[in-house]
N, C-alpha and C. Protein backbone atom coordinates (compact mmCIF):
# COMPACT_ATOMS: atom_id res chain seq x y z
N UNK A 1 -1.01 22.62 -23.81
CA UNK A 1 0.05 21.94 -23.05
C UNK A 1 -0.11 20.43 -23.15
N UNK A 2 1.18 19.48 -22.98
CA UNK A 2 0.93 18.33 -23.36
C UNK A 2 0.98 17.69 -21.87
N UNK A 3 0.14 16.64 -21.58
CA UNK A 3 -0.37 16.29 -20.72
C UNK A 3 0.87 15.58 -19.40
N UNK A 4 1.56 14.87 -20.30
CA UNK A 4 2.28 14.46 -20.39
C UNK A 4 3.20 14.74 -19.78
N UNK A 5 3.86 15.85 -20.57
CA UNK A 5 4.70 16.47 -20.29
C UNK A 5 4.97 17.51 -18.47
N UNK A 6 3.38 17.74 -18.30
CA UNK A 6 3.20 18.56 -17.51
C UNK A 6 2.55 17.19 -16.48
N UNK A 7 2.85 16.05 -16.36
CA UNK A 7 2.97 15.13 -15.20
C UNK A 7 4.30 15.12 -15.00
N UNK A 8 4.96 14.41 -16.33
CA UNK A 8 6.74 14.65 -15.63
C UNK A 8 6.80 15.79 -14.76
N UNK A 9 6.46 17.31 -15.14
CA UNK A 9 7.46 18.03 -13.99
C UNK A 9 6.81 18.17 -13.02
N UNK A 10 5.56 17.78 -12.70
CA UNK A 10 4.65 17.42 -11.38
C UNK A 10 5.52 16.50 -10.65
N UNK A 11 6.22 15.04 -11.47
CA UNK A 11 6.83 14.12 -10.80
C UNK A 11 7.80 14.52 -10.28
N UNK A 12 8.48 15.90 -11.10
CA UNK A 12 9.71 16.45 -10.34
C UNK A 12 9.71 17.28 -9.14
N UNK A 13 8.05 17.59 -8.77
CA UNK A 13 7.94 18.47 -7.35
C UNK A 13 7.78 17.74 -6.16
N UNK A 14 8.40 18.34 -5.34
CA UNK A 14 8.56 17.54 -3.97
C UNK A 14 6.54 17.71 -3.63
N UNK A 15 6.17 18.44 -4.04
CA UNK A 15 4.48 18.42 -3.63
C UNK A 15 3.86 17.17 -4.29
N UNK A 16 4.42 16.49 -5.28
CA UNK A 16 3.37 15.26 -5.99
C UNK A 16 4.28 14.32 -4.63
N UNK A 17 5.03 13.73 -4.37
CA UNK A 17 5.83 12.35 -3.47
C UNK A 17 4.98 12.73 -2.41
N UNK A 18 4.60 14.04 -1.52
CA UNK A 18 4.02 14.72 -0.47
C UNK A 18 2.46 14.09 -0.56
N UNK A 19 2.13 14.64 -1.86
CA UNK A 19 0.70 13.96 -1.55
C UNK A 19 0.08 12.51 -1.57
N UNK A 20 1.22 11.66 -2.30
CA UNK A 20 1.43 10.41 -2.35
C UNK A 20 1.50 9.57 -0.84
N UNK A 21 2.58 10.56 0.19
CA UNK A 21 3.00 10.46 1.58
C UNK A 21 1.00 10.26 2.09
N UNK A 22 0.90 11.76 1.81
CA UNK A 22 -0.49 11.78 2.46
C UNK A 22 -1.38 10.84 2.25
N UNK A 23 -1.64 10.28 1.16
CA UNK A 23 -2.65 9.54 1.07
C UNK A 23 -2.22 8.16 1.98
N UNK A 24 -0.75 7.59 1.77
CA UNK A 24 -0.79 6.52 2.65
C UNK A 24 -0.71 6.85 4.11
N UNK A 25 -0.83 7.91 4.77
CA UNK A 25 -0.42 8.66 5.55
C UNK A 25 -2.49 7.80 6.20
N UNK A 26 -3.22 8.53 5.25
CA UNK A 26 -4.85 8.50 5.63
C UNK A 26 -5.01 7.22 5.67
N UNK A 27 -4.44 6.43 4.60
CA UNK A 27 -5.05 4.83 4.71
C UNK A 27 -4.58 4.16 5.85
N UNK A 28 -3.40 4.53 6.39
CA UNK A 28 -2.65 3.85 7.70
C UNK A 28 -3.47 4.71 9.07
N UNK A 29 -4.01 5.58 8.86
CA UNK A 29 -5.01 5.93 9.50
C UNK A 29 -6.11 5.52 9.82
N UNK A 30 -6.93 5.14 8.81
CA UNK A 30 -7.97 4.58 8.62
C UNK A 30 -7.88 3.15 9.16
N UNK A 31 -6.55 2.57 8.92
CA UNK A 31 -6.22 1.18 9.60
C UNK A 31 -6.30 0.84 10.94
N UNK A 32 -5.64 2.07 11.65
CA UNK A 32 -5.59 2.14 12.98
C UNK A 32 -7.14 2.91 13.96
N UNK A 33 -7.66 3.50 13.26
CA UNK A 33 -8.98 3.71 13.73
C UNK A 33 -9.66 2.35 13.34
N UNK A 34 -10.06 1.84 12.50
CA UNK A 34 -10.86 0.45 12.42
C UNK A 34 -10.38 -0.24 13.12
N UNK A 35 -8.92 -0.69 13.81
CA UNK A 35 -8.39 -1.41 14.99
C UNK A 35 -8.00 -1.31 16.09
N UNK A 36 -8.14 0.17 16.59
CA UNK A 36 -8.19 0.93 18.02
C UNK A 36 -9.74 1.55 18.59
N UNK A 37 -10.16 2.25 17.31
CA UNK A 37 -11.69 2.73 17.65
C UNK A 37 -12.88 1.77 17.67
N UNK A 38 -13.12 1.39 16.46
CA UNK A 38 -13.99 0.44 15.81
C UNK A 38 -13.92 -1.11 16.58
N UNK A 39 -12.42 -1.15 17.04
CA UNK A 39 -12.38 -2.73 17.66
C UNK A 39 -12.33 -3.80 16.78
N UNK A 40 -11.53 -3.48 15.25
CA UNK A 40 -12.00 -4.83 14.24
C UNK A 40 -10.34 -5.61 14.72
N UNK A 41 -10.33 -6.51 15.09
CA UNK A 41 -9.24 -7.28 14.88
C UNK A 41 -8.50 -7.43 13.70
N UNK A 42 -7.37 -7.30 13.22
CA UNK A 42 -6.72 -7.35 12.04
C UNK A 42 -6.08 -8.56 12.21
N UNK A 43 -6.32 -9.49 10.97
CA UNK A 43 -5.94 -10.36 10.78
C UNK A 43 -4.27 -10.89 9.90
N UNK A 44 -3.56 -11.54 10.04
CA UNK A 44 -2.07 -12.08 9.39
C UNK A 44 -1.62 -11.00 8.52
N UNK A 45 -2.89 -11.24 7.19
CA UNK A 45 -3.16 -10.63 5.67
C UNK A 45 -3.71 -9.11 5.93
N UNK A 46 -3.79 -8.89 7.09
CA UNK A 46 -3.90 -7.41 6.86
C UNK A 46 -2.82 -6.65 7.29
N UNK A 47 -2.01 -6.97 8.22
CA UNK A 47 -0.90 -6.60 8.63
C UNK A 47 0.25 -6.29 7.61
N UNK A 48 0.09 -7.56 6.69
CA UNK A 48 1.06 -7.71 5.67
C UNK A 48 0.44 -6.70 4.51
N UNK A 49 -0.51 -6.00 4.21
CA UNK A 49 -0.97 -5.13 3.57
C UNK A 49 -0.67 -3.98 3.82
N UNK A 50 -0.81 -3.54 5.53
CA UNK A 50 -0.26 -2.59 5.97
C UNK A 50 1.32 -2.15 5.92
N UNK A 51 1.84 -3.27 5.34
CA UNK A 51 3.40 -2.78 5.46
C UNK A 51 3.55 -2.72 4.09
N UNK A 52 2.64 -3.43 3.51
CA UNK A 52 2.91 -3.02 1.74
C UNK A 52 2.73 -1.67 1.17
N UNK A 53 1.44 -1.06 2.22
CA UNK A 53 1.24 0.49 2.09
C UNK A 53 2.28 0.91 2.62
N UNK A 54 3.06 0.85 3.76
CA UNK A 54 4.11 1.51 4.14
C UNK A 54 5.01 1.52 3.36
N UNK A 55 5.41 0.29 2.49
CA UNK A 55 5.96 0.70 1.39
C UNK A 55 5.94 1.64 0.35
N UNK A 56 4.79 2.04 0.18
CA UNK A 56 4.21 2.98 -0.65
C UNK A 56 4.75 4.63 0.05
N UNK A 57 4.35 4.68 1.82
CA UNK A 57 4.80 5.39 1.78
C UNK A 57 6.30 5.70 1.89
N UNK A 58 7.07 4.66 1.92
CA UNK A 58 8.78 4.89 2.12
C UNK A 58 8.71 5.16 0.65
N UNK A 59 8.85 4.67 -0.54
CA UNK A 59 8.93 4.90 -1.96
C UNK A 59 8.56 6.88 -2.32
N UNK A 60 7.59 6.89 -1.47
CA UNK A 60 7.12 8.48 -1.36
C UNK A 60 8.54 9.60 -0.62
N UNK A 61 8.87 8.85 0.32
CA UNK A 61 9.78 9.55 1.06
C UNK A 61 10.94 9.69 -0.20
N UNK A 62 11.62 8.48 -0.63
CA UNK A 62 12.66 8.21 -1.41
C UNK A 62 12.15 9.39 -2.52
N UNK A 63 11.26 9.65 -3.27
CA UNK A 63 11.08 10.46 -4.60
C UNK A 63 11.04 11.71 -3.52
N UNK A 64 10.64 12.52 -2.95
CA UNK A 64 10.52 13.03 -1.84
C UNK A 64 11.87 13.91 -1.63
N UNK A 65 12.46 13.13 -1.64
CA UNK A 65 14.49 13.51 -1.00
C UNK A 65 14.77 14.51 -2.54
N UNK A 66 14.76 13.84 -3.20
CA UNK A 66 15.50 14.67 -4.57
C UNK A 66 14.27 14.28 -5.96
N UNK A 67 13.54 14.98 -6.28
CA UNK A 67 12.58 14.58 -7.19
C UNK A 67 13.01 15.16 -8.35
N UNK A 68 14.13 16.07 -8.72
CA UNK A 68 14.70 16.74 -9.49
C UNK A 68 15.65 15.42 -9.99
N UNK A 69 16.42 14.81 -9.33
CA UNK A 69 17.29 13.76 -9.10
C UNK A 69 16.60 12.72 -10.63
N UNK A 70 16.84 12.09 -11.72
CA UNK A 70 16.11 11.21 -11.73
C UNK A 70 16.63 9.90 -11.29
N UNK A 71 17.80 9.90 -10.78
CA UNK A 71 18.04 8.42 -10.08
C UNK A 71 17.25 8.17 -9.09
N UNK A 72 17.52 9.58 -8.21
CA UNK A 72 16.13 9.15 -7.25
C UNK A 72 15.08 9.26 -7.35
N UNK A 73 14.13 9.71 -8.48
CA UNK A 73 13.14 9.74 -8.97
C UNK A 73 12.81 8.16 -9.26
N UNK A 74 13.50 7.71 -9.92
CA UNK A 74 13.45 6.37 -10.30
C UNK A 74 13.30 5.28 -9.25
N UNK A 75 14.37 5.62 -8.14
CA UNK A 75 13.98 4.82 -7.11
C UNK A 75 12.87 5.08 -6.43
N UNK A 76 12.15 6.00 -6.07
CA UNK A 76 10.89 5.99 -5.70
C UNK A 76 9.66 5.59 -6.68
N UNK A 77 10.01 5.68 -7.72
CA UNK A 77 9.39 4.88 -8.82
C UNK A 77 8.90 3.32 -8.37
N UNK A 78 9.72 2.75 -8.67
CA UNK A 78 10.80 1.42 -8.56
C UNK A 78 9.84 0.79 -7.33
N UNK A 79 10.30 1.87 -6.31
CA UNK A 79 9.91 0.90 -5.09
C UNK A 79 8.34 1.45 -4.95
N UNK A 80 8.01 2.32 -5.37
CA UNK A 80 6.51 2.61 -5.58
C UNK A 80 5.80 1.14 -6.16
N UNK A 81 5.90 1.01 -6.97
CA UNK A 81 5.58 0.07 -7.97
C UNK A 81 5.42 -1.45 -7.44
N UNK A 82 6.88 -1.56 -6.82
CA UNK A 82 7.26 -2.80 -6.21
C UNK A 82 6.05 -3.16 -5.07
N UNK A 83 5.74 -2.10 -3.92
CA UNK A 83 5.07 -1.98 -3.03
C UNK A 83 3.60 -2.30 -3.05
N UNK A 84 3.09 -1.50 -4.08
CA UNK A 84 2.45 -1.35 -4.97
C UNK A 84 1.69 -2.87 -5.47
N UNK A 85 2.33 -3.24 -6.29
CA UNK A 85 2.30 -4.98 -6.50
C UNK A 85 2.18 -5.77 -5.57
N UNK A 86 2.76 -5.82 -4.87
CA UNK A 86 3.12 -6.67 -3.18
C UNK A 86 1.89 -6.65 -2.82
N UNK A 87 1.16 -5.37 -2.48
CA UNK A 87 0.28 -5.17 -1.75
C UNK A 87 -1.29 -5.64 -2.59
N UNK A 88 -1.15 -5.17 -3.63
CA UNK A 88 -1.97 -5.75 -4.82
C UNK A 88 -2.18 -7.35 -4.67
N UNK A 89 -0.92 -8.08 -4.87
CA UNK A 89 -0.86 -9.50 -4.67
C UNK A 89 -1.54 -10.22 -3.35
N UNK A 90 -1.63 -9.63 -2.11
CA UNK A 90 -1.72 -9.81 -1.12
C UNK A 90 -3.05 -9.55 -0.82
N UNK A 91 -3.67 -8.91 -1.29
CA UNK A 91 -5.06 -8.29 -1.21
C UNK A 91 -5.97 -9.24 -1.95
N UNK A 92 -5.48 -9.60 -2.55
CA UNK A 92 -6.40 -10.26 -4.22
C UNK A 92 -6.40 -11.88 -3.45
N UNK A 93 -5.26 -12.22 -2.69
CA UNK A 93 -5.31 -13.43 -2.04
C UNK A 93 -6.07 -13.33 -0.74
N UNK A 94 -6.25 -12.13 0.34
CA UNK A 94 -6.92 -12.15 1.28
C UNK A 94 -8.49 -12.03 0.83
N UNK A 95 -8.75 -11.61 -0.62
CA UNK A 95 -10.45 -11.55 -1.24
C UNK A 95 -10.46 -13.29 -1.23
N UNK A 96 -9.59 -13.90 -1.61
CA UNK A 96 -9.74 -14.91 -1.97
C UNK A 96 -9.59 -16.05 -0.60
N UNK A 97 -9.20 -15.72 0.60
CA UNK A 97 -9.96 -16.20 1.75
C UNK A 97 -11.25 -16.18 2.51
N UNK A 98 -11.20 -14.97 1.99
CA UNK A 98 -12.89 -14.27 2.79
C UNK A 98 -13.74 -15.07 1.65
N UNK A 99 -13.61 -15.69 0.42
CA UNK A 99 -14.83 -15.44 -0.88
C UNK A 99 -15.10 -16.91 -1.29
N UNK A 100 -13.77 -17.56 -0.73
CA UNK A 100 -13.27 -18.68 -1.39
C UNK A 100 -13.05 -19.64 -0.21
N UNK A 101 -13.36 -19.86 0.94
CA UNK A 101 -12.65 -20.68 2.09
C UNK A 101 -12.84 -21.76 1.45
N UNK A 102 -11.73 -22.42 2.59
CA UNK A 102 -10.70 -23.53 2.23
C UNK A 102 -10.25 -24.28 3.75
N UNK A 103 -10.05 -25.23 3.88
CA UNK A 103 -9.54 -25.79 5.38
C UNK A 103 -8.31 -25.48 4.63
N UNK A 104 -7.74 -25.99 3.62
CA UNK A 104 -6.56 -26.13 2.73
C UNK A 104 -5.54 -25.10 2.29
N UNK A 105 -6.52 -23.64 1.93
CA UNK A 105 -5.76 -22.35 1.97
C UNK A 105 -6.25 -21.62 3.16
N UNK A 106 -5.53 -21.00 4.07
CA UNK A 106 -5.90 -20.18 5.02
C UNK A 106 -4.55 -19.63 5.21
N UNK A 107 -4.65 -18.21 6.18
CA UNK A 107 -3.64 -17.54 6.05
C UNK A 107 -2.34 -18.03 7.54
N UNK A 108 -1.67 -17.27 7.66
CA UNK A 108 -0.73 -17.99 9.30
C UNK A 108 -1.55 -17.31 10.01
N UNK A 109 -1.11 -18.19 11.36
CA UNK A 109 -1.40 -17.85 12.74
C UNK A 109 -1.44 -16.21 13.03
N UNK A 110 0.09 -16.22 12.68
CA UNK A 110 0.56 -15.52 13.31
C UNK A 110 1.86 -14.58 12.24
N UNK A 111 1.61 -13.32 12.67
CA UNK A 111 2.72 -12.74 11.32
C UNK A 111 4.24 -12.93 11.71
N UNK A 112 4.64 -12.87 10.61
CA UNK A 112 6.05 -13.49 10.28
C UNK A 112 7.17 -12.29 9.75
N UNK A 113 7.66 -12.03 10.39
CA UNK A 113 8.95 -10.82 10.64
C UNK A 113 10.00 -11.38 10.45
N UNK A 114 11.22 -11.02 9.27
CA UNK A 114 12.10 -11.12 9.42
C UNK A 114 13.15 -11.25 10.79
N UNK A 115 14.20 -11.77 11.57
CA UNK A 115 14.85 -11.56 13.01
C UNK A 115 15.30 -10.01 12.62
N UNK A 116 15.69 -9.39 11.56
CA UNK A 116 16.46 -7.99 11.74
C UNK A 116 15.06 -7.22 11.90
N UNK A 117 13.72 -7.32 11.44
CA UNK A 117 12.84 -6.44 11.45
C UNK A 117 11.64 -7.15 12.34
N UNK A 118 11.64 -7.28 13.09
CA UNK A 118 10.23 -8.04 14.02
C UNK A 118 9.83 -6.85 14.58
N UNK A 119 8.69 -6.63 13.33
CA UNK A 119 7.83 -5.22 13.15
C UNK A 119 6.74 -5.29 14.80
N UNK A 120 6.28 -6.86 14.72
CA UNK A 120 5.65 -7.18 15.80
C UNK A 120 5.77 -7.19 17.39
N UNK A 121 7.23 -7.37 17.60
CA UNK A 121 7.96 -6.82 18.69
C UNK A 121 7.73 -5.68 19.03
N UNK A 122 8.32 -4.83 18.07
CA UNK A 122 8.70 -3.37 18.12
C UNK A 122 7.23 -2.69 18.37
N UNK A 123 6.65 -3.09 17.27
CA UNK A 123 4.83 -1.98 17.62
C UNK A 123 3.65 -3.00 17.49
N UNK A 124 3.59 -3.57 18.24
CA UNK A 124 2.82 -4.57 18.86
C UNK A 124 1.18 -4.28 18.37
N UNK A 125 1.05 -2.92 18.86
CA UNK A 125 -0.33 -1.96 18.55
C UNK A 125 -0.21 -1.79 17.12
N UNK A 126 0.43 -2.03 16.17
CA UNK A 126 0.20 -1.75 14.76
C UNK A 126 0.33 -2.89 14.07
N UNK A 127 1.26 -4.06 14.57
CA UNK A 127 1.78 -4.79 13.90
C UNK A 127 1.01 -6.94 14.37
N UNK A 128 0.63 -6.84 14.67
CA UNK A 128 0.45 -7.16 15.51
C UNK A 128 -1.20 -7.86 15.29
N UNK A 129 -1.15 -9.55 15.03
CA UNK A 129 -2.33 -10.26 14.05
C UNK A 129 -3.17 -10.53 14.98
N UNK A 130 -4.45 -10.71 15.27
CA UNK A 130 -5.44 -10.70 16.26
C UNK A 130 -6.95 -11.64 15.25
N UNK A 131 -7.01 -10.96 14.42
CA UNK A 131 -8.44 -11.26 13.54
C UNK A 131 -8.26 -12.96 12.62
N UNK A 132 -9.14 -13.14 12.35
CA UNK A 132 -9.10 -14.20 11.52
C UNK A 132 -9.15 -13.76 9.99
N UNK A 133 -8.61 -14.00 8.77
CA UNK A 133 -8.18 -13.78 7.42
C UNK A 133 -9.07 -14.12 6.69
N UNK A 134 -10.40 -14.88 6.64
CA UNK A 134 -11.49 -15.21 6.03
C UNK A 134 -12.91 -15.18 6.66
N UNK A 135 -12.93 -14.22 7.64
CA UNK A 135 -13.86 -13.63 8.31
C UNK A 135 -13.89 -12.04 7.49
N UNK A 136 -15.17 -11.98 7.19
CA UNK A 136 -15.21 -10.25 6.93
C UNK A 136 -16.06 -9.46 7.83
N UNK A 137 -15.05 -8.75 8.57
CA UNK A 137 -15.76 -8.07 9.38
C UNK A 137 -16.06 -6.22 9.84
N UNK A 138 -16.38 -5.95 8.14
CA UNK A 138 -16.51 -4.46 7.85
C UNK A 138 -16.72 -4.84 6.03
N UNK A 139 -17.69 -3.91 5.94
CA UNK A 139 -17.99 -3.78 4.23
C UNK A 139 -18.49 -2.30 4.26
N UNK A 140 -18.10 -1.66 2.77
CA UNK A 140 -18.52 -0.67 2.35
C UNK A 140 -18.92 -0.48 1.32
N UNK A 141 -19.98 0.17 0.96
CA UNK A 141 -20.61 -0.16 -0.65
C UNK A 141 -20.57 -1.53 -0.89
N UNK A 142 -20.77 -2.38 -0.17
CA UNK A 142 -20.86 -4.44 0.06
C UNK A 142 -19.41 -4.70 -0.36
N UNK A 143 -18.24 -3.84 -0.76
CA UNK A 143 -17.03 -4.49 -0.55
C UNK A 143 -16.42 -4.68 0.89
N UNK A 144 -15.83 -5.41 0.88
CA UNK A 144 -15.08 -5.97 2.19
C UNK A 144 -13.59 -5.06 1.91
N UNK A 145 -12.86 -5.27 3.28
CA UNK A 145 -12.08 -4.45 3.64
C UNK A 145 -11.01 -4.94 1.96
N UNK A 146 -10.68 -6.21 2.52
CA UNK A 146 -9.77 -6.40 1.52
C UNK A 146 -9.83 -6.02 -0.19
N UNK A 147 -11.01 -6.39 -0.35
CA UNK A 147 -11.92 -5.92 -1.43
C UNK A 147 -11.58 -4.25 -1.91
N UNK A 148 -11.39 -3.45 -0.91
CA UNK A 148 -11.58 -1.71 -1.30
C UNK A 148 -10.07 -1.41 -1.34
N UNK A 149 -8.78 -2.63 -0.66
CA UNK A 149 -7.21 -2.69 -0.60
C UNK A 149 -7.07 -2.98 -2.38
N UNK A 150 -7.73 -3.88 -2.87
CA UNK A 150 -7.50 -4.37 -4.24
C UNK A 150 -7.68 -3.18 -4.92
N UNK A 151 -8.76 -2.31 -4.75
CA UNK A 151 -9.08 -1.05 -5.73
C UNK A 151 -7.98 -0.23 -5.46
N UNK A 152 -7.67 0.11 -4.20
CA UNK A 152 -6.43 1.17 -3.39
C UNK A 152 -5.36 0.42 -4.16
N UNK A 153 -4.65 -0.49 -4.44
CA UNK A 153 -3.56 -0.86 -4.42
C UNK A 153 -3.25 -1.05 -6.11
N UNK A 154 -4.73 -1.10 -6.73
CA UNK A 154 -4.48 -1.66 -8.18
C UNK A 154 -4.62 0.22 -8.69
N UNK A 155 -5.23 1.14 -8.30
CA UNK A 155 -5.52 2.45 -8.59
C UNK A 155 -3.45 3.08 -8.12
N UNK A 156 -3.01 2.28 -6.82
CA UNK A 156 -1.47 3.14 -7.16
C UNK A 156 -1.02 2.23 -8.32
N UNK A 157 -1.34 1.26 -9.24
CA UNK A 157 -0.32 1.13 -9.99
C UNK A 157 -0.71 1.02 -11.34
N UNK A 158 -2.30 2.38 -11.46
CA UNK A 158 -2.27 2.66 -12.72
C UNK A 158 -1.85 3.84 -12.64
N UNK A 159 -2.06 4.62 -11.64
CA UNK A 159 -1.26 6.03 -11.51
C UNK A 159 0.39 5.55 -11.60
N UNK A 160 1.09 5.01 -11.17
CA UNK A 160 2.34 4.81 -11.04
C UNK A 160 2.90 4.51 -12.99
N UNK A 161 1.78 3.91 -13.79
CA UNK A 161 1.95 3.39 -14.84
C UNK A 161 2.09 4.89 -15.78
N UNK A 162 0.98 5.70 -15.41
CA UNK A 162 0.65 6.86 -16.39
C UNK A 162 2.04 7.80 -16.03
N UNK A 163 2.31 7.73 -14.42
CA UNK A 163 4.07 8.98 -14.32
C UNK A 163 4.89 8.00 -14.81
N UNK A 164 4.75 6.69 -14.61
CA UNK A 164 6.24 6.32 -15.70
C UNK A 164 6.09 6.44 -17.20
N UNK A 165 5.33 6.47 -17.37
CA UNK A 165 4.98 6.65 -19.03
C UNK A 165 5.61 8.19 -19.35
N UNK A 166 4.78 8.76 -18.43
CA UNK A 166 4.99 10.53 -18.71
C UNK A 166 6.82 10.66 -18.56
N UNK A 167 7.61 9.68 -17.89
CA UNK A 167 8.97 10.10 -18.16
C UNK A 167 9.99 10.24 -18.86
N UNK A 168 8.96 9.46 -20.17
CA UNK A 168 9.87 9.28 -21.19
C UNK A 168 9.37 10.26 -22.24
N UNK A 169 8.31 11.66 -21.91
CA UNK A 169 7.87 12.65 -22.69
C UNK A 169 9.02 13.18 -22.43
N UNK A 170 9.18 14.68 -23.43
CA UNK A 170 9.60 15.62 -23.68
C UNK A 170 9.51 17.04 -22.14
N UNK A 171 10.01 17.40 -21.70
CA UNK A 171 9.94 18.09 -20.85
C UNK A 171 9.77 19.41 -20.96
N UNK A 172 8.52 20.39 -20.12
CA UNK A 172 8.33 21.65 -20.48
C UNK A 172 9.55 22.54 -20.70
C-alpha cells in the first residue's frame, strides 16, 4: 500500500480532525492545570499561544464537519496551517524573551483583544495575562514552557506538510 495514499483517506475520516481536536483538546489542558493547579501565572505571549492552539483546534472542527468535502477539507487545512504558523511565530519570539532579554523587546502589559472578540472579558480564567514573558517559570527536560510550544507547534506543521502532500496522491 502506498503510504500516501492511505494518509489521504485517513484525511478523509472524521477520526483523523477528532484526534487532531484531542490533542489540542490535552494541550489546552495542560495550560489550564499549570495556571489553576500549579499556580504558574501566564504571561501576554502565552495567552496569545493559547489561542493560536485554539486555532488549531477550530481548523480541526472545520475538517471535522465534512472531511469527505475537499473544500472543506481544504479549509481545515488552510486554517490548520495558518494557526499553526501563528503559533510557531509567537513561540520562537516568547524563547526569545525568556533567552534573549531586552529593556527594548519585551512583550505587552496586557493582552490585546480585538472590541468584537475581548476573549479577556468573556473568560477572564483562561484568557487573561498575569505572568511576566521573560521569566521562565517551569522547564522540562531543561526546555522552558515556550521552548516545548516551538516543538508542539513546529511538529503540527510538519504533520500538516506530509497530509497536504498526501493530497495530491492517487486515492485508494
Amino acid at each position: 500500500m502506498n503510504f500516501l495514499a492511505t494518509l489521504k483517506s485517513f484525511s478523509k475520516s472524521r477520526l483523523s480532525w477528532a484526534i487532531l481536536f484531542g490533542f489540542i483538546i490535552f494541550f489546552e489542558a495542560c495550560a489550564l492545570f499549570f495556571q489553576h493547579v500549579m499556580l504558574l501565572p501566564p504571561c501576554v505571549m502565552c495567552i496569545y499561544e493559547r489561542v493560536a492552539m485554539m486555532g488549531i483546534a477550530g481548523a480541526a472542527m472545520i475538517g471535522f464537519c465534512a472531511p469527505q468535502n475537499a473544500v472543506v477539507r481544504w479549509a481545515g487545512l488552510v486554517a490548520w496551517g495558518y494557526s499553526a504558523y501563528r503559533g510557531l511565530e509567537l513561540a520562537m519570539q516568547h524563547v526569545n524573551y525568556q533567552f534573549n532579554p531586552s529593556p527594548f523587546a519585551t512583550c505587552d502589559l496586557f493582552v490585546t483583544f480585538p472590541d468584537w472578540a475581548p476573549l479577556n472579558k468573556w473568560a477572564p480564567w483562561m484568557f487573561e495575562a498575569t505572568g511576566d514573558c521573560a521569566k521562565i517559570v517551569w522547564q522540562f527536560l531543561s526546555y522552558s514552557m515556550p521552548q516545548w510550544l516551538v516543538v508542539i507547534f513546529a511538529a503540527n506543521l510538519i504533520a500538516l506538510a506530509v497530509i497536504v502532500v498526501s493530497q495530491f496522491s492517487k486515492s485508494k
